[in-house]
C-alpha atoms as a PDB file:
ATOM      1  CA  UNK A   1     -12.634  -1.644  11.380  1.00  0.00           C
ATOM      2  CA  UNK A   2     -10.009   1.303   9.980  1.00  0.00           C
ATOM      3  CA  UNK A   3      -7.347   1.403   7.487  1.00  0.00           C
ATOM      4  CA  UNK A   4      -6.329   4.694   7.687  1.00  0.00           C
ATOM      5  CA  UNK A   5      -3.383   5.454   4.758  1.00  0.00           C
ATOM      6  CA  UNK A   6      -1.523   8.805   5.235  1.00  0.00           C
ATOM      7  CA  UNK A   7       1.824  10.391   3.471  1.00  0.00           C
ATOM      8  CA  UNK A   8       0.348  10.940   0.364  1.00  0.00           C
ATOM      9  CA  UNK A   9       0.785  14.480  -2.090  1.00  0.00           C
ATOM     10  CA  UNK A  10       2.715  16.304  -4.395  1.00  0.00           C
ATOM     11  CA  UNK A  11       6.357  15.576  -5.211  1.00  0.00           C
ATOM     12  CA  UNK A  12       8.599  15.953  -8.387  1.00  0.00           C
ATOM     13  CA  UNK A  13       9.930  13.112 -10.717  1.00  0.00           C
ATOM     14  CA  UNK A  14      12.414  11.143  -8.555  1.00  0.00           C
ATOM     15  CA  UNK A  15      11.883  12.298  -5.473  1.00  0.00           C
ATOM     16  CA  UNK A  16      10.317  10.006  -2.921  1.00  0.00           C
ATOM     17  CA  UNK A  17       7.138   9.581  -0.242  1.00  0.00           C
ATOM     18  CA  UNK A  18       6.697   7.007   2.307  1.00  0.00           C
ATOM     19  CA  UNK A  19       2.494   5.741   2.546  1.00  0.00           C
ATOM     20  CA  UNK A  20       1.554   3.848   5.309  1.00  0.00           C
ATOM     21  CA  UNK A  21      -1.405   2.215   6.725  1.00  0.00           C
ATOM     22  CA  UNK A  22      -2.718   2.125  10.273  1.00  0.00           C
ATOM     23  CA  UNK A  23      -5.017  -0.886  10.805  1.00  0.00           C
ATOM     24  CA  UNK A  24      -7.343  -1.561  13.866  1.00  0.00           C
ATOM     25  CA  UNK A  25     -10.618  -3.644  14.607  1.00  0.00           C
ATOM     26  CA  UNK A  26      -9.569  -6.577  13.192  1.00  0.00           C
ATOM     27  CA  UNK A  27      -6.782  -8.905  14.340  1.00  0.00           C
ATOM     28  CA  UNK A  28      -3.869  -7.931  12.146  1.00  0.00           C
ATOM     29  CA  UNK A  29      -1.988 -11.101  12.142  1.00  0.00           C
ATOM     30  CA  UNK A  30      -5.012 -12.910  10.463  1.00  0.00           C
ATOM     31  CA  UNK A  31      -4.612 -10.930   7.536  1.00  0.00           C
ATOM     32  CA  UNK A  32      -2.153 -10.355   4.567  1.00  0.00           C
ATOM     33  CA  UNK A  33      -1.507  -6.838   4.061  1.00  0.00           C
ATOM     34  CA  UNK A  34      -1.518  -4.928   0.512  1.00  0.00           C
ATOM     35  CA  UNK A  35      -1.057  -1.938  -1.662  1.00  0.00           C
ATOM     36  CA  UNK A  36      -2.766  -1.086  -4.475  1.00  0.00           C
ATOM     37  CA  UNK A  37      -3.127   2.280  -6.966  1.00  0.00           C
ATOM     38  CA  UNK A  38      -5.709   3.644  -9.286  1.00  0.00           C
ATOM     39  CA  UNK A  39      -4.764   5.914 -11.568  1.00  0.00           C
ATOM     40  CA  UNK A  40      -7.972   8.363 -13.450  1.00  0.00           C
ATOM     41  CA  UNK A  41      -9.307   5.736 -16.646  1.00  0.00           C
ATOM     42  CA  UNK A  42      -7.371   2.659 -15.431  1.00  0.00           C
ATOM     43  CA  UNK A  43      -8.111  -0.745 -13.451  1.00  0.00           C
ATOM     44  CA  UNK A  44      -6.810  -0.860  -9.751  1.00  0.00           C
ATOM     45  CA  UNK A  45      -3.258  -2.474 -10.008  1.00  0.00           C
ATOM     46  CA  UNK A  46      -1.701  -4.263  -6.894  1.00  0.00           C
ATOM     47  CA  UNK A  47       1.716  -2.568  -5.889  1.00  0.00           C
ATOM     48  CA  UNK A  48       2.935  -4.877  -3.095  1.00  0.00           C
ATOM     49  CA  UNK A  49       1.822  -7.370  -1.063  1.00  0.00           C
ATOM     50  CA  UNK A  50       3.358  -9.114   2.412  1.00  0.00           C
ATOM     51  CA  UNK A  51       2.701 -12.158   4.766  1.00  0.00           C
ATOM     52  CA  UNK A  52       0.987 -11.601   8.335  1.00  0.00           C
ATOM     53  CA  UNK A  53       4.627 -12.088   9.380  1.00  0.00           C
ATOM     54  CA  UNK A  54       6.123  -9.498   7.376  1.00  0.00           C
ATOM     55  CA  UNK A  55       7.237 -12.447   4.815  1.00  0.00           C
ATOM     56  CA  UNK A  56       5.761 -13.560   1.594  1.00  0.00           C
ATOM     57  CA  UNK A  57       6.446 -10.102  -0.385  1.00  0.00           C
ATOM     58  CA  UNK A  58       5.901  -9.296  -3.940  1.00  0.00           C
ATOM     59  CA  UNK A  59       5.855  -6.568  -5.863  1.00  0.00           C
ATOM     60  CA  UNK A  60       4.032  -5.119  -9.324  1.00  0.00           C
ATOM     61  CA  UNK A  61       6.371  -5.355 -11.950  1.00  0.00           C
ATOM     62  CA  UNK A  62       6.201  -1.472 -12.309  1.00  0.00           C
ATOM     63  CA  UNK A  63       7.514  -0.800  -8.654  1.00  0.00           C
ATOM     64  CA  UNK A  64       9.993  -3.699  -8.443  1.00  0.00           C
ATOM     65  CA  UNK A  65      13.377  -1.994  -7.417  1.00  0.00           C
ATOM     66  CA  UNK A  66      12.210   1.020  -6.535  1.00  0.00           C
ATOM     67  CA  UNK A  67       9.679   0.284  -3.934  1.00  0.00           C
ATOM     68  CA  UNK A  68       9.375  -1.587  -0.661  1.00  0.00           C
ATOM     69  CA  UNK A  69       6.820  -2.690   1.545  1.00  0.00           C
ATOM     70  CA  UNK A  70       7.095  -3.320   5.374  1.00  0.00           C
ATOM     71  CA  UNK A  71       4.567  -3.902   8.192  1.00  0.00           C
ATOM     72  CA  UNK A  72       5.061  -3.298  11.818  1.00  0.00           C
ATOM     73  CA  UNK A  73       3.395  -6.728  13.895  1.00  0.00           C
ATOM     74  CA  UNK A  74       3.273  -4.555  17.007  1.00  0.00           C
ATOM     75  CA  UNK A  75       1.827  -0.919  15.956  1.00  0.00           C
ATOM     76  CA  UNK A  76      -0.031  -2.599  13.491  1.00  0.00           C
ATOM     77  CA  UNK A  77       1.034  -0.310  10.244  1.00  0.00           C
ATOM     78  CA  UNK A  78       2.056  -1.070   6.749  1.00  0.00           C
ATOM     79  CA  UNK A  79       4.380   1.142   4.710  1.00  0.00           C
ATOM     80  CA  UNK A  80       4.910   2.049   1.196  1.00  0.00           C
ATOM     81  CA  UNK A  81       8.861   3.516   0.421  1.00  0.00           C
ATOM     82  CA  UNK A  82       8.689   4.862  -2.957  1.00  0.00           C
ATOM     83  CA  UNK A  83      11.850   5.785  -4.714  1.00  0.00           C
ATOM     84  CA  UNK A  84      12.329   7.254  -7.755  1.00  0.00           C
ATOM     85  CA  UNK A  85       8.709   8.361  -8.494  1.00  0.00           C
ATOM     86  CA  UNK A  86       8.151   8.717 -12.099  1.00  0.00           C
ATOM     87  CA  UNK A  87       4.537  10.485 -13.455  1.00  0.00           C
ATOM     88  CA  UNK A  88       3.338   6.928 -14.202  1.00  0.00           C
ATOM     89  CA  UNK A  89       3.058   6.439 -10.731  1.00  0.00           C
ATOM     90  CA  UNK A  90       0.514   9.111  -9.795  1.00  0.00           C
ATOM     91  CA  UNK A  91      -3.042   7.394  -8.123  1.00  0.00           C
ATOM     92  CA  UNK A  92      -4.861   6.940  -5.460  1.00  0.00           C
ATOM     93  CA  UNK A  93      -3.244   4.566  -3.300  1.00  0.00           C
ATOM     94  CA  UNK A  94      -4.842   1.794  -1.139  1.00  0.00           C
ATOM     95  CA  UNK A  95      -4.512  -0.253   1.777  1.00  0.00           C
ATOM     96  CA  UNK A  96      -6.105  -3.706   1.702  1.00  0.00           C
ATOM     97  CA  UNK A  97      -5.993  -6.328   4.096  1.00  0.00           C
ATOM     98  CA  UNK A  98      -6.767  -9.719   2.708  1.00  0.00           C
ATOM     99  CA  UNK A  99      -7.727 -12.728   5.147  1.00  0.00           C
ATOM    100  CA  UNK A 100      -5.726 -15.979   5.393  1.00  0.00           C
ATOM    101  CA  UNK A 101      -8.729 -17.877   6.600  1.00  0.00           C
ATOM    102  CA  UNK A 102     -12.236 -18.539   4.758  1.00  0.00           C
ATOM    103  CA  UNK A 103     -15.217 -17.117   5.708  1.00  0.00           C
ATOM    104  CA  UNK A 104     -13.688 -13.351   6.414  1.00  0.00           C
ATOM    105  CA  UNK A 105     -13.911 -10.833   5.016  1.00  0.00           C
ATOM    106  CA  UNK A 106     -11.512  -8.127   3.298  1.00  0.00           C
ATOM    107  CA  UNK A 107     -11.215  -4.718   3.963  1.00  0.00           C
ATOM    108  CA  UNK A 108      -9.677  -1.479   2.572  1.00  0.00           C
ATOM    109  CA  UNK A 109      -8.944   2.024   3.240  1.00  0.00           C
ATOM    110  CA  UNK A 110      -9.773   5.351   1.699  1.00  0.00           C
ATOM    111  CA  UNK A 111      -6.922   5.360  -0.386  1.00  0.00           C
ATOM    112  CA  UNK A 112      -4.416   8.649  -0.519  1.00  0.00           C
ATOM    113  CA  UNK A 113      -3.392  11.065  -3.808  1.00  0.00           C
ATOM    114  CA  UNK A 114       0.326  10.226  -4.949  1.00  0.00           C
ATOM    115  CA  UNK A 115       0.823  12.639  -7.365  1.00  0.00           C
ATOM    116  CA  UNK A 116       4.666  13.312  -9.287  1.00  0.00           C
ATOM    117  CA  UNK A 117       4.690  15.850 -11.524  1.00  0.00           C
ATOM    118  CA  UNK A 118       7.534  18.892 -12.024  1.00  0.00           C
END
């Protein structure tokens, strides 16, 4: 099983990045797809979340407007738009798939550096 997340780095307040996530191993329509961040001394936050059908999608309230989430059924990839990256949004960002039935399990990636600063 891989989640590989790529499109991470270095950009300046309000600028943007795209993440996304390449999944494989697993059958991707069994699972709900999310992102989350961890920024240095804080708790893993969830970003964004969405349904094995690219429905059911929510959003931290810190990202709400200004990023969305997508998720390609036949390439099997999630992305992450950001817009209007602030500092406060610097982490390491991860993919995690979550299972809709019981008794699997959940898996995530490696996680990629988002970092805004001028």
């Amino acid at each position: 099983v891989h989640l590989v997340e790529s499109g991470g780095g270095l950009v300046q307040p309000g600028g943007s990045l795209r993440l996304s996530c390449a999944a494989s191993g697993f059958t991707f329509s069994n699972y709900r797809m999310t992102w989350y961040r961890q920024a240095p001394g804080k708790e893993r936050e969830l970003v964004a979340g969405i349904g094995s059908g690219g429905g059911s999608i929510n959003y931290g309230d810190s990202v709400k407007g200004r990023f969305t989430i997508s998720r390609d059924i036949v390439k099997h990839t999630v992305a992450l738009q950001m817009n209007s990256l602030n500092p406060q949004d610097t982490a390491v960002y991860y993919c995690h798939a979550v299972p809709l039935f019981w008794g699997q399990r959940d898996y995530w990636g490696q996680g990629t550096q988002v970092t805004v600063s001028s």
